[in-house]
PDB file of N, CA and C in Angstrom:
ATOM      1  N   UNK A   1     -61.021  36.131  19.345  1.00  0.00           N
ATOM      2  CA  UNK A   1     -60.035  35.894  18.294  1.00  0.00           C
ATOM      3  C   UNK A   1     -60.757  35.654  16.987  1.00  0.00           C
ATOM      4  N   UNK A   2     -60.039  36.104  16.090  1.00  0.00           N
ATOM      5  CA  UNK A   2     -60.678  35.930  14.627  1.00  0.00           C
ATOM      6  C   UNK A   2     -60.501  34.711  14.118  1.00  0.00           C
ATOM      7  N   UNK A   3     -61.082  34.250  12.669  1.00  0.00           N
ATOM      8  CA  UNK A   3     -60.608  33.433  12.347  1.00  0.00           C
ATOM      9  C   UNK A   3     -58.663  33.426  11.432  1.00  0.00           C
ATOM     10  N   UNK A   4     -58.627  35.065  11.220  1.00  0.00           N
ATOM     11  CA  UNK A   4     -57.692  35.503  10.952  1.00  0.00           C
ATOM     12  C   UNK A   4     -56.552  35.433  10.797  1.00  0.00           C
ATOM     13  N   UNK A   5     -56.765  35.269  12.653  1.00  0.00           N
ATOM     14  CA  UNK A   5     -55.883  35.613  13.595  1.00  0.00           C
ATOM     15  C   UNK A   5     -55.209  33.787  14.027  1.00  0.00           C
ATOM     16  N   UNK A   6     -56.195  32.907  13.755  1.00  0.00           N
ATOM     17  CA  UNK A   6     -56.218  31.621  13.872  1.00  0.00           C
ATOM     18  C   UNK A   6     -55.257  30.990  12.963  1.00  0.00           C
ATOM     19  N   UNK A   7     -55.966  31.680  11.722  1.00  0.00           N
ATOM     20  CA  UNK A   7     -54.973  31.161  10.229  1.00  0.00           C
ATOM     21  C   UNK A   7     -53.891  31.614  10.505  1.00  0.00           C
ATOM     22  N   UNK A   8     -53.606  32.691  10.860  1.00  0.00           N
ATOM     23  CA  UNK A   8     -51.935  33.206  10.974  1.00  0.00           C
ATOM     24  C   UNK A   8     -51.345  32.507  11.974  1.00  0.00           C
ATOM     25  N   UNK A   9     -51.716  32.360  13.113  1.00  0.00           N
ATOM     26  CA  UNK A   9     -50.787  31.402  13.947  1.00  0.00           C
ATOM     27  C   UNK A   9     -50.726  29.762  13.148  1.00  0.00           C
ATOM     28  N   UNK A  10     -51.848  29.478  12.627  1.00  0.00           N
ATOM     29  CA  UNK A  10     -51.454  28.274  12.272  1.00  0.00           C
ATOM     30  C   UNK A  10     -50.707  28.496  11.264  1.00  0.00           C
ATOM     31  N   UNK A  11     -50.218  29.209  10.542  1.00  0.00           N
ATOM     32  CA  UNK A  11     -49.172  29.192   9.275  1.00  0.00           C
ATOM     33  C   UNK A  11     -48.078  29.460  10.272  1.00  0.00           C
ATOM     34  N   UNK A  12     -47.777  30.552  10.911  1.00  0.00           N
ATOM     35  CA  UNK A  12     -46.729  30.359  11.938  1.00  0.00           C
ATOM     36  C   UNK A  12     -46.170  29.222  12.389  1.00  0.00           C
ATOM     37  N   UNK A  13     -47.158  28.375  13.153  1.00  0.00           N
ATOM     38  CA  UNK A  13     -46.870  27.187  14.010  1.00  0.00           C
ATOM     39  C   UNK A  13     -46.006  25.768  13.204  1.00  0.00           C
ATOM     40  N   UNK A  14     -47.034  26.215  11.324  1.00  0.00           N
ATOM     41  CA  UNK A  14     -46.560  25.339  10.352  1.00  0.00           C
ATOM     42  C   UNK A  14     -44.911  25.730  10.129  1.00  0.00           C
ATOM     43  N   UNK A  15     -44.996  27.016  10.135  1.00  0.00           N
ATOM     44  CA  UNK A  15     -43.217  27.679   9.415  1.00  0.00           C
ATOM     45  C   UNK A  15     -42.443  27.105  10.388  1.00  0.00           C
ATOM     46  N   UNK A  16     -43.084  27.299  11.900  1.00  0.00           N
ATOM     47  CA  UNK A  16     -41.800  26.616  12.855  1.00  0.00           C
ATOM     48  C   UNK A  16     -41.596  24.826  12.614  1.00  0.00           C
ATOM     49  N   UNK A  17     -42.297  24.172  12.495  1.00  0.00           N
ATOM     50  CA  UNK A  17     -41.996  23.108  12.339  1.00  0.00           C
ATOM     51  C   UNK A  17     -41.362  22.503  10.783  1.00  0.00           C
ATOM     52  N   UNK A  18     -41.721  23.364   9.832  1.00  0.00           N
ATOM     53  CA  UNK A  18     -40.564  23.159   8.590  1.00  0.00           C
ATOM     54  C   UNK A  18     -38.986  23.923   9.089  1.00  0.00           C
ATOM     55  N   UNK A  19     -39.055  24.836   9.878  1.00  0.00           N
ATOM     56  CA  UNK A  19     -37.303  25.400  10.123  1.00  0.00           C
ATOM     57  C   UNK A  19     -37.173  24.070  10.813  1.00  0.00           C
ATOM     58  N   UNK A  20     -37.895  23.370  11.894  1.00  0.00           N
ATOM     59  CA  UNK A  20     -37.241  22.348  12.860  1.00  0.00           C
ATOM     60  C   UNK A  20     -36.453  21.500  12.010  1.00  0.00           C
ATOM     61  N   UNK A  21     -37.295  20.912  11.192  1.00  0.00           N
ATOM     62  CA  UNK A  21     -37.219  19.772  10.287  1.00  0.00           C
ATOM     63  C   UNK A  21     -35.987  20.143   9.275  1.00  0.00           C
ATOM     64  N   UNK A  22     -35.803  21.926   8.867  1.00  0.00           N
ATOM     65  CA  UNK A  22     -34.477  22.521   8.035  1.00  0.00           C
ATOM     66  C   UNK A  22     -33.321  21.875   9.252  1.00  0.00           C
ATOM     67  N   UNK A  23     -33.287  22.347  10.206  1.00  0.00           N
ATOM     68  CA  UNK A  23     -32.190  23.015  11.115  1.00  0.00           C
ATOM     69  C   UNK A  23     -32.033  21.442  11.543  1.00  0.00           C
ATOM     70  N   UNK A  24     -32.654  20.286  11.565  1.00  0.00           N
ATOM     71  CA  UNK A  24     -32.483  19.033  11.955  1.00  0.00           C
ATOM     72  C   UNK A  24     -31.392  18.918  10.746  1.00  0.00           C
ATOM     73  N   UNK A  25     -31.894  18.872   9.714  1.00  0.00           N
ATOM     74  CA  UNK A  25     -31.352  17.815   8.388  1.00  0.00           C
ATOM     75  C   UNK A  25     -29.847  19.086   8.108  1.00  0.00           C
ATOM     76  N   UNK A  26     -29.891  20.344   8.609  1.00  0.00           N
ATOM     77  CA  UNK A  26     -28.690  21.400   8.866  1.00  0.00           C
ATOM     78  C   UNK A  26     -28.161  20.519   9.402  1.00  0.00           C
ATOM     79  N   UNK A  27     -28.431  19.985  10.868  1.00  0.00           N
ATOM     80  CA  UNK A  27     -27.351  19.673  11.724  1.00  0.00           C
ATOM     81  C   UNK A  27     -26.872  18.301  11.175  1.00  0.00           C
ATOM     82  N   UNK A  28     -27.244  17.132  10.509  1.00  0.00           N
ATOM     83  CA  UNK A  28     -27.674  16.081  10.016  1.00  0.00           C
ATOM     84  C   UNK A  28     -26.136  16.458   9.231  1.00  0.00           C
ATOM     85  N   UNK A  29     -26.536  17.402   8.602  1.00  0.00           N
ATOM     86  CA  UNK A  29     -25.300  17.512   7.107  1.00  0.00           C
ATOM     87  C   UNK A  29     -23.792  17.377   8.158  1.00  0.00           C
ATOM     88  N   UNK A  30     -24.104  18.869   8.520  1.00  0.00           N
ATOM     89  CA  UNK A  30     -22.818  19.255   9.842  1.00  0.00           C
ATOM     90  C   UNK A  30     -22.513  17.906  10.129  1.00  0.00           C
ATOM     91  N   UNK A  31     -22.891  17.205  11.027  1.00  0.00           N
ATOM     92  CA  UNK A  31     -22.239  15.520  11.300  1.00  0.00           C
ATOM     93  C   UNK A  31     -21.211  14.813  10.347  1.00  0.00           C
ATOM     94  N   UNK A  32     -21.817  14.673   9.517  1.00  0.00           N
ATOM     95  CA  UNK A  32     -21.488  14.278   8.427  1.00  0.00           C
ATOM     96  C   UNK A  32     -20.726  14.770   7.964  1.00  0.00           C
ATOM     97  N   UNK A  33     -20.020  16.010   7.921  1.00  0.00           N
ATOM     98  CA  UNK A  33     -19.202  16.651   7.282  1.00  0.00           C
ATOM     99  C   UNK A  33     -18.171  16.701   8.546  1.00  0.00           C
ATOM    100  N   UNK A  34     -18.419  16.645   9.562  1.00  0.00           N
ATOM    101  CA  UNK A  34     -17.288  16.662  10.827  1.00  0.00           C
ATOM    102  C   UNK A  34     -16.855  15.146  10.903  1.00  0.00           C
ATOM    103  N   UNK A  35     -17.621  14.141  10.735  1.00  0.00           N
ATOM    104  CA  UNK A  35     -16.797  13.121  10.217  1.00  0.00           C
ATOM    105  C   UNK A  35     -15.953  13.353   9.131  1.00  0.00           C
ATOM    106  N   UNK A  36     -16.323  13.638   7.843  1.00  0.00           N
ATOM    107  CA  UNK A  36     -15.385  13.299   7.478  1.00  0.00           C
ATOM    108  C   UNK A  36     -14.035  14.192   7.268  1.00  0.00           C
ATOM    109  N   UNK A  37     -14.563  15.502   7.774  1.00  0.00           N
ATOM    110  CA  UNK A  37     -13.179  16.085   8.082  1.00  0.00           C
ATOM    111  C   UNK A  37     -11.976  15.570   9.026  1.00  0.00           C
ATOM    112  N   UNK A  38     -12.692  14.917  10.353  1.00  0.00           N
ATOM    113  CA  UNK A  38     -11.928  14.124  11.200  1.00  0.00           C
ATOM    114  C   UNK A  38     -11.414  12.460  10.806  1.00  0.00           C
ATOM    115  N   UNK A  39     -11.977  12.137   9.582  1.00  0.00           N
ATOM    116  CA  UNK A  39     -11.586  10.686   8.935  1.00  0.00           C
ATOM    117  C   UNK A  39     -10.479  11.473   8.210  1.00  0.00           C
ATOM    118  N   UNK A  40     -10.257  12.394   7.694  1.00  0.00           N
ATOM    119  CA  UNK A  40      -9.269  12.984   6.131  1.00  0.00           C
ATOM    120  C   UNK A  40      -8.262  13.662   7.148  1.00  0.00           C
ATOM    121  N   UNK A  41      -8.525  14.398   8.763  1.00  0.00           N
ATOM    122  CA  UNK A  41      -7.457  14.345   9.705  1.00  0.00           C
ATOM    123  C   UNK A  41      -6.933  13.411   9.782  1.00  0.00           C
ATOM    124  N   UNK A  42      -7.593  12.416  10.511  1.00  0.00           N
ATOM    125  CA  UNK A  42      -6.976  10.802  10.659  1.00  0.00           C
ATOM    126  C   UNK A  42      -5.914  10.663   9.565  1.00  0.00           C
ATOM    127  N   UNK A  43      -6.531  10.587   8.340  1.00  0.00           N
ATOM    128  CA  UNK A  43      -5.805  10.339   7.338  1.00  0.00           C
ATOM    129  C   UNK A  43      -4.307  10.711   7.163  1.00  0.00           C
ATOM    130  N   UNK A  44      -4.103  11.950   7.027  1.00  0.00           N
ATOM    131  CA  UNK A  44      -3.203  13.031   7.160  1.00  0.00           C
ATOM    132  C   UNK A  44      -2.140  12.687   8.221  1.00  0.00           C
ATOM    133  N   UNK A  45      -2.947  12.061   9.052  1.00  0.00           N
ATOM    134  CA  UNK A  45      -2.061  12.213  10.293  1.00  0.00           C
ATOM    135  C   UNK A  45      -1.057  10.991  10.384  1.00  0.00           C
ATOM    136  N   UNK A  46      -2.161   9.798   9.188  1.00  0.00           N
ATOM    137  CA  UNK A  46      -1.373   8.391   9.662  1.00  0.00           C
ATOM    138  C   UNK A  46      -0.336   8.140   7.890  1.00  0.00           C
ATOM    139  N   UNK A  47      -0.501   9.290   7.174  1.00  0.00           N
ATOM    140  CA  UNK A  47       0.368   9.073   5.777  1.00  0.00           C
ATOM    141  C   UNK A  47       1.560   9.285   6.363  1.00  0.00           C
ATOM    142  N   UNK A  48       2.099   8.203   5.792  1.00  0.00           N
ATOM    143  CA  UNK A  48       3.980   8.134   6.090  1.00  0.00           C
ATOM    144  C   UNK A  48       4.422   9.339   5.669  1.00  0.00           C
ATOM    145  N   UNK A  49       5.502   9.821   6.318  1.00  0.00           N
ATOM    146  CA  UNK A  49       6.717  10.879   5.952  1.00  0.00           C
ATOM    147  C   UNK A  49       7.183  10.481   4.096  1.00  0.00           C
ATOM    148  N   UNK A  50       7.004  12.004   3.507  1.00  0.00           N
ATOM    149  CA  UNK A  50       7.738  11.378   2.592  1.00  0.00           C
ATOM    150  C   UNK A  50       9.175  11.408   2.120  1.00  0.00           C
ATOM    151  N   UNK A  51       9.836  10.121   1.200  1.00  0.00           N
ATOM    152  CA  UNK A  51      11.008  10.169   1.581  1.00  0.00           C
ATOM    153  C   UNK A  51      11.978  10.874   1.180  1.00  0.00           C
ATOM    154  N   UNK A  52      12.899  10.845   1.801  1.00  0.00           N
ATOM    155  CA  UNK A  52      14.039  11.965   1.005  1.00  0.00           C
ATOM    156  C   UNK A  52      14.508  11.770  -0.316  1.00  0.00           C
ATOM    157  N   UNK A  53      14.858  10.741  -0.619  1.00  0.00           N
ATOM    158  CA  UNK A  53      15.115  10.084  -2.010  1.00  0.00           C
ATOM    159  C   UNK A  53      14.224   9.045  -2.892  1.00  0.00           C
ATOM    160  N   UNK A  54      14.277   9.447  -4.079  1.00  0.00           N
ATOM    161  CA  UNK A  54      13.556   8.032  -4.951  1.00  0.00           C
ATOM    162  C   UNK A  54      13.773   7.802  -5.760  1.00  0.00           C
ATOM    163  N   UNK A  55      13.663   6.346  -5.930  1.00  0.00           N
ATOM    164  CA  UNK A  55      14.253   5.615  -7.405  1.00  0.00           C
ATOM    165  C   UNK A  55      13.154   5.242  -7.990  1.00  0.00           C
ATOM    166  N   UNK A  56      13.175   5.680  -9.415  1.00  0.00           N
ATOM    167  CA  UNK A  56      11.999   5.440 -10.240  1.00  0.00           C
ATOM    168  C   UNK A  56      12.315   4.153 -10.837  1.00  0.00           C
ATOM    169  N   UNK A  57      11.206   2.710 -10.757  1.00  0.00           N
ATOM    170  CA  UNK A  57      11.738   1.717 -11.710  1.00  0.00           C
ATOM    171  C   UNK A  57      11.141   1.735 -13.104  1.00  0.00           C
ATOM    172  N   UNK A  58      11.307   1.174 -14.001  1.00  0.00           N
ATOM    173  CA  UNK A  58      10.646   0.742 -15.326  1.00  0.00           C
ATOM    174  C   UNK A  58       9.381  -0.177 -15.053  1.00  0.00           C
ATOM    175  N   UNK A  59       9.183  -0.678 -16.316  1.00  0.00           N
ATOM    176  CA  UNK A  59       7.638  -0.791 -16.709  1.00  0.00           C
ATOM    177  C   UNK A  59       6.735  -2.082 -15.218  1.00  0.00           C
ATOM    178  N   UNK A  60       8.270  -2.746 -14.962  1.00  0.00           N
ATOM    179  CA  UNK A  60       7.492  -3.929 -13.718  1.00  0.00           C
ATOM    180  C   UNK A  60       8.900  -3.703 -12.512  1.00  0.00           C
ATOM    181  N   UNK A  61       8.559  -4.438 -11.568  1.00  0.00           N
ATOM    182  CA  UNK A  61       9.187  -4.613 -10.304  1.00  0.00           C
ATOM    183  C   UNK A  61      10.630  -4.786 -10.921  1.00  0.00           C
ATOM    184  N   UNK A  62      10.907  -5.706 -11.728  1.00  0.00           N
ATOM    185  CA  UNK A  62      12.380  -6.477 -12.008  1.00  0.00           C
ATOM    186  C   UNK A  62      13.276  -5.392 -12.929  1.00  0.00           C
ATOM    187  N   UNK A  63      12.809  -4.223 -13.629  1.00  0.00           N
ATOM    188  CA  UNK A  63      13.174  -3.604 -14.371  1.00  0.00           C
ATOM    189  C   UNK A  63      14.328  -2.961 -13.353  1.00  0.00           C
ATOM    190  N   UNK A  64      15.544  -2.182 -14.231  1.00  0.00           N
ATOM    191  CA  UNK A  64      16.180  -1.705 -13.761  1.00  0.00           C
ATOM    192  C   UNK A  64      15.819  -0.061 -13.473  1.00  0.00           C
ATOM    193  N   UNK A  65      16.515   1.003 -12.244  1.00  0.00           N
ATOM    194  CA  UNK A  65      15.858   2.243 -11.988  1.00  0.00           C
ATOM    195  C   UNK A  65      15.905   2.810 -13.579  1.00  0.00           C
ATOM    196  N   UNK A  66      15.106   3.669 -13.343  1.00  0.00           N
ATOM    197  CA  UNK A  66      14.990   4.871 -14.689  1.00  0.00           C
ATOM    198  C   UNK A  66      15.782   6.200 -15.091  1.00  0.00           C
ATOM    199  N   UNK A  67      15.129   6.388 -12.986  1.00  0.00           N
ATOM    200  CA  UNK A  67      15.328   8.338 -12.225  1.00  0.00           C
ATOM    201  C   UNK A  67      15.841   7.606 -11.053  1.00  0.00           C
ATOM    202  N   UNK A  68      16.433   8.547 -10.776  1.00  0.00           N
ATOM    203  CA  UNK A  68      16.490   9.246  -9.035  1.00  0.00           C
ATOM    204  C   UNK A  68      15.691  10.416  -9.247  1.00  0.00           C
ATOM    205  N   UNK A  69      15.112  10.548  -8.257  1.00  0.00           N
ATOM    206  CA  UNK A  69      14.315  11.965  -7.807  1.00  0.00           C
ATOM    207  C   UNK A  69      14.422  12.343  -6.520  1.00  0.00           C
ATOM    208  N   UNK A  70      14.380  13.680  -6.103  1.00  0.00           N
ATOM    209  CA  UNK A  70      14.530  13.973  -4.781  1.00  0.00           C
ATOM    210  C   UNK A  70      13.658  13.672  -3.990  1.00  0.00           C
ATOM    211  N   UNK A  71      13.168  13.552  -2.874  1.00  0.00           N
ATOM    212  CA  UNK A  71      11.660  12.859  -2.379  1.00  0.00           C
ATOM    213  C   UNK A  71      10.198  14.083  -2.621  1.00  0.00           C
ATOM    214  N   UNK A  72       9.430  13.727  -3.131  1.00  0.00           N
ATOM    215  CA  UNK A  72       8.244  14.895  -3.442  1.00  0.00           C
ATOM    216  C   UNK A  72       8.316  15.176  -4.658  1.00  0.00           C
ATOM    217  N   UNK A  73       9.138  14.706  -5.763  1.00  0.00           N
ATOM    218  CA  UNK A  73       9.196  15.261  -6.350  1.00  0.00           C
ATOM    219  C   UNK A  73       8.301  15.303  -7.781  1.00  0.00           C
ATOM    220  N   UNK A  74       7.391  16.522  -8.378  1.00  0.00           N
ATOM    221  CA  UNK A  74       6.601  16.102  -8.809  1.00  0.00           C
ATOM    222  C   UNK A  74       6.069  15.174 -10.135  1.00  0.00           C
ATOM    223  N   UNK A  75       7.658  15.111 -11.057  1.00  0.00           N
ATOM    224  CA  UNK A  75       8.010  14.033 -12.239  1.00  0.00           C
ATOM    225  C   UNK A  75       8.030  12.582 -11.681  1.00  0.00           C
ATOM    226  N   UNK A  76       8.080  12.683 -10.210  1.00  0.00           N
ATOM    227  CA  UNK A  76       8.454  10.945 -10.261  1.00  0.00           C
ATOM    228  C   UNK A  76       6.915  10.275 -10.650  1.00  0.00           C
ATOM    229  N   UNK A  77       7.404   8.977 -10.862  1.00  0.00           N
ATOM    230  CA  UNK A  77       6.253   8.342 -11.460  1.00  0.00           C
ATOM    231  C   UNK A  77       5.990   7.333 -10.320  1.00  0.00           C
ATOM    232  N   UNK A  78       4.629   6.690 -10.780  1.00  0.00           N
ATOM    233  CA  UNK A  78       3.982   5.991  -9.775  1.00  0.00           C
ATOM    234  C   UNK A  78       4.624   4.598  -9.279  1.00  0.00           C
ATOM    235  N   UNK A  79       6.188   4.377  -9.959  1.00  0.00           N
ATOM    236  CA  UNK A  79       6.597   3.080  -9.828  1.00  0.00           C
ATOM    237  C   UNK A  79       8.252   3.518  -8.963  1.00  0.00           C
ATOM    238  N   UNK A  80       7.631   4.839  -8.136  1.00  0.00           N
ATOM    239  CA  UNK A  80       8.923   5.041  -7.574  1.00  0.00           C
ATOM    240  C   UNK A  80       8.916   4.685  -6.204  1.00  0.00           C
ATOM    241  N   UNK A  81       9.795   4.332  -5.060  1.00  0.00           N
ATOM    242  CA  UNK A  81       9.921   4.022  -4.076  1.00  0.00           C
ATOM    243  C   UNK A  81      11.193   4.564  -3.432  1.00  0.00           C
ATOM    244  N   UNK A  82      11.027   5.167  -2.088  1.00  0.00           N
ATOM    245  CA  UNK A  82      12.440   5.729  -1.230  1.00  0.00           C
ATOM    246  C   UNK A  82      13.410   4.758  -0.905  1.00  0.00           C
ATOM    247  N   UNK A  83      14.610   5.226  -0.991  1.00  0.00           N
ATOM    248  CA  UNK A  83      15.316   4.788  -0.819  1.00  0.00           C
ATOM    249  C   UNK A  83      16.525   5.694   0.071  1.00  0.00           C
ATOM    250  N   UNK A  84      17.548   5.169   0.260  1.00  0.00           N
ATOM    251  CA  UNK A  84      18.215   6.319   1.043  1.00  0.00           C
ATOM    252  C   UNK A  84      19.510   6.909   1.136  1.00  0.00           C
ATOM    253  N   UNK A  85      19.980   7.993   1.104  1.00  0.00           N
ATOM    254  CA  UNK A  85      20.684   8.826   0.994  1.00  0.00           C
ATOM    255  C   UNK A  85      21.812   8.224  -0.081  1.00  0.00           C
ATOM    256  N   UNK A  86      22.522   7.493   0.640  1.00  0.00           N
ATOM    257  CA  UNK A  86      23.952   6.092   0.243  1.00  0.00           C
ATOM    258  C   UNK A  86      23.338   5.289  -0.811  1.00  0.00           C
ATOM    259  N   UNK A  87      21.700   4.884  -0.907  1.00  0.00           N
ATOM    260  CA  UNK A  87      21.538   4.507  -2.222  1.00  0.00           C
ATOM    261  C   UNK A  87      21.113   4.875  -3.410  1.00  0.00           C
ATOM    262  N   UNK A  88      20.775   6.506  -3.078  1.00  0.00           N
ATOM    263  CA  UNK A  88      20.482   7.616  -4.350  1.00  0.00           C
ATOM    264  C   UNK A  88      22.010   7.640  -4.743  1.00  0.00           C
ATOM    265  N   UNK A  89      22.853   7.862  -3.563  1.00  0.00           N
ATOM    266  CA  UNK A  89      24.127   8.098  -4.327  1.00  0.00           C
ATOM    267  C   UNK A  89      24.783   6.778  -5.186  1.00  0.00           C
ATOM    268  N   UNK A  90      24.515   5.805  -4.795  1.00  0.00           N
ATOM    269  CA  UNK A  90      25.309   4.664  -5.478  1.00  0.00           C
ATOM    270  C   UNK A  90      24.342   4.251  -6.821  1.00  0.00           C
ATOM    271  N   UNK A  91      23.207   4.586  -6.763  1.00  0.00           N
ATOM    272  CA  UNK A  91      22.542   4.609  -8.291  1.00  0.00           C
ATOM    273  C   UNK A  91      23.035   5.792  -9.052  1.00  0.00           C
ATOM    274  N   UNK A  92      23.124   6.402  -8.548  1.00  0.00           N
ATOM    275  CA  UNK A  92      23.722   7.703  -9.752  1.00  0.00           C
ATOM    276  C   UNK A  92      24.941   7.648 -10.172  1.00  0.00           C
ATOM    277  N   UNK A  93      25.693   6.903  -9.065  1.00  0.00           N
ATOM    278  CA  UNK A  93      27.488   6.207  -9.588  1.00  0.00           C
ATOM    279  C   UNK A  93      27.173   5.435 -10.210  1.00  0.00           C
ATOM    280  N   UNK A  94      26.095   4.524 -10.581  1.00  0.00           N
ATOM    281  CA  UNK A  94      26.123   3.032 -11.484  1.00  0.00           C
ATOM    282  C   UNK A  94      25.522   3.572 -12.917  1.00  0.00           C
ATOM    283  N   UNK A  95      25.315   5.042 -12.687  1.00  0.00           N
ATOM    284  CA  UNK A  95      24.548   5.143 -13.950  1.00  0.00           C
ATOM    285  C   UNK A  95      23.296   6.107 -14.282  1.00  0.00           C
ATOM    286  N   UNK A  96      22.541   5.933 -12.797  1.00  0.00           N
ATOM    287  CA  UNK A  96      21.195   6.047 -12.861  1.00  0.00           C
ATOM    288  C   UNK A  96      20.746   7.127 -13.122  1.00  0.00           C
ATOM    289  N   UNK A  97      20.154   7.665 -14.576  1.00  0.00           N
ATOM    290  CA  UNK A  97      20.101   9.140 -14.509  1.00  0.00           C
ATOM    291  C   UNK A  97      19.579  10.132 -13.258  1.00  0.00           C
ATOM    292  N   UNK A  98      19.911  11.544 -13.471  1.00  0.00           N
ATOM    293  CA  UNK A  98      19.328  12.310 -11.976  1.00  0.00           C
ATOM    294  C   UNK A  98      17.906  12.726 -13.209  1.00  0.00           C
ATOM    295  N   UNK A  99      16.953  12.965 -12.186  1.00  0.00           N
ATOM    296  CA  UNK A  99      15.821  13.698 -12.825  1.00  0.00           C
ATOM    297  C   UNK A  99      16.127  15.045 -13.274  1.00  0.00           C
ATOM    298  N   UNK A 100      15.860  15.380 -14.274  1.00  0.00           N
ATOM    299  CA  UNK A 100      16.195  17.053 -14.704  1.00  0.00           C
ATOM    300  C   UNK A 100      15.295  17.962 -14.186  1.00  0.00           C
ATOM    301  N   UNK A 101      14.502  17.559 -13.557  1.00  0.00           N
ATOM    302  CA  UNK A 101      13.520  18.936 -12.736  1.00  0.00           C
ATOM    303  C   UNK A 101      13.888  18.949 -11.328  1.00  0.00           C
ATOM    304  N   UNK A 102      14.481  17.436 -10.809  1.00  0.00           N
ATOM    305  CA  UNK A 102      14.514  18.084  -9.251  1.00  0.00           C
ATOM    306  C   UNK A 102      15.785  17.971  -8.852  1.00  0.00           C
ATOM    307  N   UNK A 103      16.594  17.623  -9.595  1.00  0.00           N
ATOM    308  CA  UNK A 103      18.060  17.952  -9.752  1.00  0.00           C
ATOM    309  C   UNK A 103      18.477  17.007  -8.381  1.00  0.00           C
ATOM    310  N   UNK A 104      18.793  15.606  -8.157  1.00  0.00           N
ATOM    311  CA  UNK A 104      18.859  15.331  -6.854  1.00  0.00           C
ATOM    312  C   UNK A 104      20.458  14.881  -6.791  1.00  0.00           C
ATOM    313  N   UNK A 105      20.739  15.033  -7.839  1.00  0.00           N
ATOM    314  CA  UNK A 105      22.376  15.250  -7.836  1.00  0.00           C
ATOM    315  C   UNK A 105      22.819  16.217  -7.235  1.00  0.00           C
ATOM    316  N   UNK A 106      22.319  17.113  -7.610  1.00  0.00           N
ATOM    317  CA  UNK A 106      22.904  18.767  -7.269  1.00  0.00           C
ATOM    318  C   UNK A 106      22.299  18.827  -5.760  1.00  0.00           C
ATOM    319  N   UNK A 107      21.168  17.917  -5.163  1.00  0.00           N
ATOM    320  CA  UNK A 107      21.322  18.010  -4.068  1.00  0.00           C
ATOM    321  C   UNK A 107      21.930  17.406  -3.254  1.00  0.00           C
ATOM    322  N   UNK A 108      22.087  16.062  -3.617  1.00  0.00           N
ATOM    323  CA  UNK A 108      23.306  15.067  -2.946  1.00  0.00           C
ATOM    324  C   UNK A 108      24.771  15.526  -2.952  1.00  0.00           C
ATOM    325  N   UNK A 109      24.794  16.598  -3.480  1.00  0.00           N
ATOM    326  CA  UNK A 109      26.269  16.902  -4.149  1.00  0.00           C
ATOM    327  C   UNK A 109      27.171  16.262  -4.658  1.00  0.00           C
ATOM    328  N   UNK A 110      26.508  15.060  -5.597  1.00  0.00           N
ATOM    329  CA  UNK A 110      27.200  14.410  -6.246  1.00  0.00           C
ATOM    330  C   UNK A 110      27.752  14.949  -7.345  1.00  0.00           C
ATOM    331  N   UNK A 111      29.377  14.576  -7.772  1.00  0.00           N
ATOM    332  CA  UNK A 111      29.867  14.944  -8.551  1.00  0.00           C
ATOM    333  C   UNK A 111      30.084  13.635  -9.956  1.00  0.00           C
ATOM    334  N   UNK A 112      29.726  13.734 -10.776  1.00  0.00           N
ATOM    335  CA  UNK A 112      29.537  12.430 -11.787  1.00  0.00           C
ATOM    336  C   UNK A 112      31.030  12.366 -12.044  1.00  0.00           C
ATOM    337  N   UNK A 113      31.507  11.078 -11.516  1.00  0.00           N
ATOM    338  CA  UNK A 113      33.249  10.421 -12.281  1.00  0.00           C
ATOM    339  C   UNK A 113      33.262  10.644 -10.886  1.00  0.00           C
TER     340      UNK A 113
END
């Protein structure tokens, strides 16, 4: 054998043990990423239903509603909470405007008066 022939396997022998060390810190990532795809499943899985109806309040808790919105809907604001069917309808009899984008009058089939 040459010395050649020596150097080339040892650069070989070197390349295999840098892929080991790739294909380790590869699989390393993979883990890590299958957690947290299976934490953001979890997730998904344990977010409440969302609700059919919502009443948007003003600036604190005590304020009176603002909106009704249909549930999902994407104008409501962050101070809205579900409520249900009989009480979208009885806020919109007391007053409560309907949202103009998700129309939850027109889905309740409420008729105003």
């Amino acid at each position: 054998m040459s010395d050649a022939n020596v150097s080339r396997l040892a650069l070989l022998r070197f390349l295999e043990e840098v892929q080991k060390r790739d294909l380790e810190r590869t699989r390393r990532w993979i883990a890590v990423e299958e957690q947290r795809e299976a934490e953001r499943q979890r997730g998904m899985e344990a977010r409440p239903p969302v609700p059919d109806w919502l009443l948007e309040r003003g600036l604190n808790a005590h304020s009176a509603p603002v909106y009704v919105h249909v549930g999902g809907c994407w104008n409501a604001g962050k101070r809205s909470a579900g409520v249900s069917r009989e009480q979208a309808l009885r806020a919109l009899a007391e007053g409560v405007p309907a949202c103009s984008h998700c129309r939850p009058d027109t889905e309740l089939g409420y008729v105003d008066g």
